[in-house]
N, C-alpha and C. Protein backbone atom coordinates (compact mmCIF):
# COMPACT_ATOMS: atom_id res chain seq x y z
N UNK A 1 155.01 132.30 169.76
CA UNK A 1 155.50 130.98 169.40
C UNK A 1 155.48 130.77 167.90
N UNK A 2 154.61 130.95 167.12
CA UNK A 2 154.09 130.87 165.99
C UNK A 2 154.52 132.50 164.93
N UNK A 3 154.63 132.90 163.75
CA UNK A 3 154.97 134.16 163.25
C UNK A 3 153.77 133.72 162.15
N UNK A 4 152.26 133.11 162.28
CA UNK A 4 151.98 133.41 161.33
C UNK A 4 151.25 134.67 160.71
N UNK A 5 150.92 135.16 159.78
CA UNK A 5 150.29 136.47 159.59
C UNK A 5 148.76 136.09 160.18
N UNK A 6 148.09 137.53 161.04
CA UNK A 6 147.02 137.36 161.71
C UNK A 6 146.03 137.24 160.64
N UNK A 7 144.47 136.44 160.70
CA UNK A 7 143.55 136.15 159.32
C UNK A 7 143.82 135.30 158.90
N UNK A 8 145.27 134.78 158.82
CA UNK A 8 145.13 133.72 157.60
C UNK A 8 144.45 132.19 157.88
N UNK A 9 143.95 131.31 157.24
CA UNK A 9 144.00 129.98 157.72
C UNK A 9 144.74 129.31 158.76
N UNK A 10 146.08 129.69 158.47
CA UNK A 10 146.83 129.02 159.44
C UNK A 10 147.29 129.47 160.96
N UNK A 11 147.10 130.60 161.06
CA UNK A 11 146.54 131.25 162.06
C UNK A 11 145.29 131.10 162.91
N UNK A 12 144.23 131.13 162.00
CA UNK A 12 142.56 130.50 162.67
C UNK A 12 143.33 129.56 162.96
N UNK A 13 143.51 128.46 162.37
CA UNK A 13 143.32 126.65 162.93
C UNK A 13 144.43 126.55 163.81
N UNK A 14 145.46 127.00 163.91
CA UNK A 14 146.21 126.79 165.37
C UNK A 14 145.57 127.31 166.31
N UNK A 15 144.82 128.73 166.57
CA UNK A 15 144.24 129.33 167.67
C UNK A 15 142.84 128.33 167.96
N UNK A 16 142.06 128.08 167.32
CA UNK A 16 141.59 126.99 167.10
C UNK A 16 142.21 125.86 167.84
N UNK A 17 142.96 125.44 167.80
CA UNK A 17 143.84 124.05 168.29
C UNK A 17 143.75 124.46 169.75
N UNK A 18 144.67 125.50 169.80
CA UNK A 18 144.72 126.01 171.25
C UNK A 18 144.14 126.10 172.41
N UNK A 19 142.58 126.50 171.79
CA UNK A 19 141.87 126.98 172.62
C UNK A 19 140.87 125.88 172.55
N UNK A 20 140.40 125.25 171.53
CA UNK A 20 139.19 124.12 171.74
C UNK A 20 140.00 123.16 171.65
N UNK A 21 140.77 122.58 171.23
CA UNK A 21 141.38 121.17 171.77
C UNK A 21 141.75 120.30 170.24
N UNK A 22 140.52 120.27 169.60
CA UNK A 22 140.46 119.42 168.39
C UNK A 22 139.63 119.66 166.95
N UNK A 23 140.08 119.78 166.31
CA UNK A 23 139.32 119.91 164.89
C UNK A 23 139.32 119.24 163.99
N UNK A 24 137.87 118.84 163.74
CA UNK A 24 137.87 117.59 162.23
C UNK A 24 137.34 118.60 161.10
N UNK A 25 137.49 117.93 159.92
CA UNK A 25 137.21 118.97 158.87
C UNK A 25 135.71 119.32 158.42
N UNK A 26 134.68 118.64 159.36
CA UNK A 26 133.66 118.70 159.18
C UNK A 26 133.37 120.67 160.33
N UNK A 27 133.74 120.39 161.63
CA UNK A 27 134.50 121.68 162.07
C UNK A 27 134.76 122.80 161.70
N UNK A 28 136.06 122.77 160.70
CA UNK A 28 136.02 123.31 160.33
C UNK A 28 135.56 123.98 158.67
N UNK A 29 134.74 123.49 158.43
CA UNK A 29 134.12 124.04 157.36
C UNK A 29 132.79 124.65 157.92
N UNK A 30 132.04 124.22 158.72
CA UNK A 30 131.09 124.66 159.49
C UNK A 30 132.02 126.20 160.50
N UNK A 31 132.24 125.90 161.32
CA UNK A 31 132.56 127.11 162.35
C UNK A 31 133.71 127.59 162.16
N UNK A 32 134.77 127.66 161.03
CA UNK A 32 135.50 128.48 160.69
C UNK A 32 135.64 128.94 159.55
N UNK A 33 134.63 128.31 158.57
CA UNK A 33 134.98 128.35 156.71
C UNK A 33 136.15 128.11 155.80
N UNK A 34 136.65 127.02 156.79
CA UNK A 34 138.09 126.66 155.97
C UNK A 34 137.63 125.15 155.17
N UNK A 35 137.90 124.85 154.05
CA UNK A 35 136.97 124.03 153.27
C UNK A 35 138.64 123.20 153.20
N UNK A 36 139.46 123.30 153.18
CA UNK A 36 140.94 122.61 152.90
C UNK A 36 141.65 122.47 154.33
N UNK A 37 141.00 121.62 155.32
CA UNK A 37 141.69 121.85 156.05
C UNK A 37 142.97 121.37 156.03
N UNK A 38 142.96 119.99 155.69
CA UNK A 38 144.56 119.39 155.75
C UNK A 38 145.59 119.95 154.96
N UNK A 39 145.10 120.80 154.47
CA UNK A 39 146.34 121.81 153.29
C UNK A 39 146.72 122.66 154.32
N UNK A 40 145.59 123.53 155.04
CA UNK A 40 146.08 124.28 156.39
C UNK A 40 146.99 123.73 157.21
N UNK A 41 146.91 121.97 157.51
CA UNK A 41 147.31 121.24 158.71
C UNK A 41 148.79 121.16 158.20
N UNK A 42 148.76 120.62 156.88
CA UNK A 42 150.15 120.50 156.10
C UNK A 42 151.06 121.57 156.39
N UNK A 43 150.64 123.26 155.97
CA UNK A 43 151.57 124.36 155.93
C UNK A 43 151.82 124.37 157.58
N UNK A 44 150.72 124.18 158.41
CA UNK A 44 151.30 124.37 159.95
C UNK A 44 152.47 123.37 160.19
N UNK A 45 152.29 121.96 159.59
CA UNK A 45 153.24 121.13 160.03
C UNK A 45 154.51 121.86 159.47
N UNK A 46 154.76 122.11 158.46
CA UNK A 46 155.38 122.41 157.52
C UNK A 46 156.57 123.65 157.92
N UNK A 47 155.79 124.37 159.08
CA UNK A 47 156.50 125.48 159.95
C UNK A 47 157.52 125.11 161.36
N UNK A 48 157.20 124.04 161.33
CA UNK A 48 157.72 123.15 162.28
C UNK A 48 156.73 122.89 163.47
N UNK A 49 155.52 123.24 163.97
CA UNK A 49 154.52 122.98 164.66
C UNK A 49 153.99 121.31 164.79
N UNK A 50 154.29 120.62 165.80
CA UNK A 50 153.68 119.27 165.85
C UNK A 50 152.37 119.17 166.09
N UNK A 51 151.56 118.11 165.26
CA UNK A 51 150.08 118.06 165.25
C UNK A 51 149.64 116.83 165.31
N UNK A 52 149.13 116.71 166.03
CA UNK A 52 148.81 114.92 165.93
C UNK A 52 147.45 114.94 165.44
N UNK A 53 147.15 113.54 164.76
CA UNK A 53 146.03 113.32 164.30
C UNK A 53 145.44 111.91 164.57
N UNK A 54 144.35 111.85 164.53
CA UNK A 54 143.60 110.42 164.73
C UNK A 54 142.61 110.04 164.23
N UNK A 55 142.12 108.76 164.03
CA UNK A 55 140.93 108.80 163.20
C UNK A 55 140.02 108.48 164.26
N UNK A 56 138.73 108.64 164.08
CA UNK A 56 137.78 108.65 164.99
C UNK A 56 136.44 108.20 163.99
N UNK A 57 136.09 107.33 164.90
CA UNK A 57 134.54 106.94 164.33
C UNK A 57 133.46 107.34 164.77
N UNK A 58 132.95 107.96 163.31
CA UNK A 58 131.52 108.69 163.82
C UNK A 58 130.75 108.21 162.76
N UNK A 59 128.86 108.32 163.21
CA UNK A 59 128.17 107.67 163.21
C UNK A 59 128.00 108.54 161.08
N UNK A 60 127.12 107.55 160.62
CA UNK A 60 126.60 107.93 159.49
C UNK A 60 125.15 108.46 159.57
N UNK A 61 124.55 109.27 158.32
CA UNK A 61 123.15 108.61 158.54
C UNK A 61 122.98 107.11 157.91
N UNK A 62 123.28 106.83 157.19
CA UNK A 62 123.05 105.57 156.78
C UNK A 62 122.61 104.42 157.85
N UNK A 63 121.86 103.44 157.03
CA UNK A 63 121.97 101.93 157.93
C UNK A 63 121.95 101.08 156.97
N UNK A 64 122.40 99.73 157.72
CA UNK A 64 122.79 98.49 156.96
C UNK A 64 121.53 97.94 156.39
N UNK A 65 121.48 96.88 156.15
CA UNK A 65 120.09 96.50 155.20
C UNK A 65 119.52 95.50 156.76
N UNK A 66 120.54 95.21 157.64
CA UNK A 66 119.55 95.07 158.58
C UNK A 66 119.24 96.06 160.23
N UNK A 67 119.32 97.17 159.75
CA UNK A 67 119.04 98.24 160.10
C UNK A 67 120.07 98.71 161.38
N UNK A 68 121.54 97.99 161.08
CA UNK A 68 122.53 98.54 162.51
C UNK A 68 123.21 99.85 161.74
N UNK A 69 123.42 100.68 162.35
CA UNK A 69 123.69 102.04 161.65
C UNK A 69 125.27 101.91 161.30
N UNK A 70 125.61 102.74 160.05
CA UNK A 70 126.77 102.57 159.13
C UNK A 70 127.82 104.03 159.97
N UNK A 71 129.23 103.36 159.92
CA UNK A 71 129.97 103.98 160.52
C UNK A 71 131.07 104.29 159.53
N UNK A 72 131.85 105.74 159.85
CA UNK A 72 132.92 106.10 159.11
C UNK A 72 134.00 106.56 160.43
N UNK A 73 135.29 106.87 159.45
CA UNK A 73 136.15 107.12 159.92
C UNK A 73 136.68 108.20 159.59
N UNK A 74 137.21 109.69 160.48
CA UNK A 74 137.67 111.28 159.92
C UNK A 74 138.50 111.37 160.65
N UNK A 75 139.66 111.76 160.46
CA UNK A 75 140.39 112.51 160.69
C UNK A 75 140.13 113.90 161.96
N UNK A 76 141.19 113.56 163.26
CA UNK A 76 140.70 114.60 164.29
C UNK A 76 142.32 114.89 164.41
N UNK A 77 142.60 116.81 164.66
CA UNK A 77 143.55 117.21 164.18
C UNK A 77 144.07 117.46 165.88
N UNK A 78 144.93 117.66 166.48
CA UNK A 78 145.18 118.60 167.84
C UNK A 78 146.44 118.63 168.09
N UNK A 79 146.68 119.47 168.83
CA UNK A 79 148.24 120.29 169.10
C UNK A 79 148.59 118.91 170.47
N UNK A 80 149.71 118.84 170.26
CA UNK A 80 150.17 117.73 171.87
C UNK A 80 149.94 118.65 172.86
N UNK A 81 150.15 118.00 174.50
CA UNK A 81 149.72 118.39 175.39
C UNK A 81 150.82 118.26 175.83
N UNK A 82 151.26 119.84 176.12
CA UNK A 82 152.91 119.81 177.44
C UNK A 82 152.25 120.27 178.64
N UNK A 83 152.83 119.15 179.10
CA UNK A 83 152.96 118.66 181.06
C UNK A 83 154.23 119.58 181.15
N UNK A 84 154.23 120.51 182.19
CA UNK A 84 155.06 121.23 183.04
C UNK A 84 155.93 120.64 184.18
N UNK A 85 155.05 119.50 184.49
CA UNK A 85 155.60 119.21 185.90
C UNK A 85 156.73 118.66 186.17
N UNK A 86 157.12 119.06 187.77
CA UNK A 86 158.48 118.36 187.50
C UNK A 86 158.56 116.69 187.68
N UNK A 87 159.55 116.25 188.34
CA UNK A 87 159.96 114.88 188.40
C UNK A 87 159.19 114.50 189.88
N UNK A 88 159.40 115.41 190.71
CA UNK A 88 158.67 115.50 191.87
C UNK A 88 157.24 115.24 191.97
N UNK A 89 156.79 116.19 191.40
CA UNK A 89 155.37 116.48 190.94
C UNK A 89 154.46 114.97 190.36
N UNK A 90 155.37 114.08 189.87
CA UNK A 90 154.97 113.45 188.91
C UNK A 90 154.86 112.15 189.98
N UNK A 91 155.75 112.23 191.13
CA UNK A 91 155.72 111.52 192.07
C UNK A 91 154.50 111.15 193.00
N UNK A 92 154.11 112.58 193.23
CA UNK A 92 153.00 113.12 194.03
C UNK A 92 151.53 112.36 193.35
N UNK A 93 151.65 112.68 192.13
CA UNK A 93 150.31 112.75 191.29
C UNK A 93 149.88 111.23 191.62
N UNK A 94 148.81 110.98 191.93
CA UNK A 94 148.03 109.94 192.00
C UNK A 94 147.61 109.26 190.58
N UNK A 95 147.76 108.40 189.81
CA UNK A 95 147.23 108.02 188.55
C UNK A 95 146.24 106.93 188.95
């Protein structure tokens, strides 16, 4: 689907995508050593690959001065999800 060269950044973080679902850049600097991710996310978009992103709130260490804990917002990267099914199928499915 993809022609990128095997090793590179942009290679990790789609297989990455693929296979675990989602990556924030905290992620990947920890368990893949990519320190730029959205430069990675950019050249993937950039190939024509769709990527959706979202922000997500996660906790700080911090707390407020009356001690409710301080929250941020990062960036979570993931490939869309193609449904196969048919028209039929979609009938069937219980939601």
């Amino acid at each position: 689907m993809n022609e990128f060269k095997a090793g590179t950044h942009k290679q990790i973080v789609y297989d990455y995508l693929r296979t675990m679902g989602n990556l924030t850049t905290r992620k990947a600097m920890i368990e893949l050593g990519i320190m730029d991710l959205q430069g990675v996310i950019r050249d993937i978009k950039r190939s024509g690959i769709d990527i959706y992103s979202e922000n997500i709130k996660v906790e700080t260490r911090y707390t407020k001065s009356n001690g409710e804990m301080k929250y941020a917002y990062v960036k979570e990267y993931s490939l869309p999800v193609i449904d196969y099914r048919t028209a039929e199928e979609y009938e069937e499915w219980d939601y």
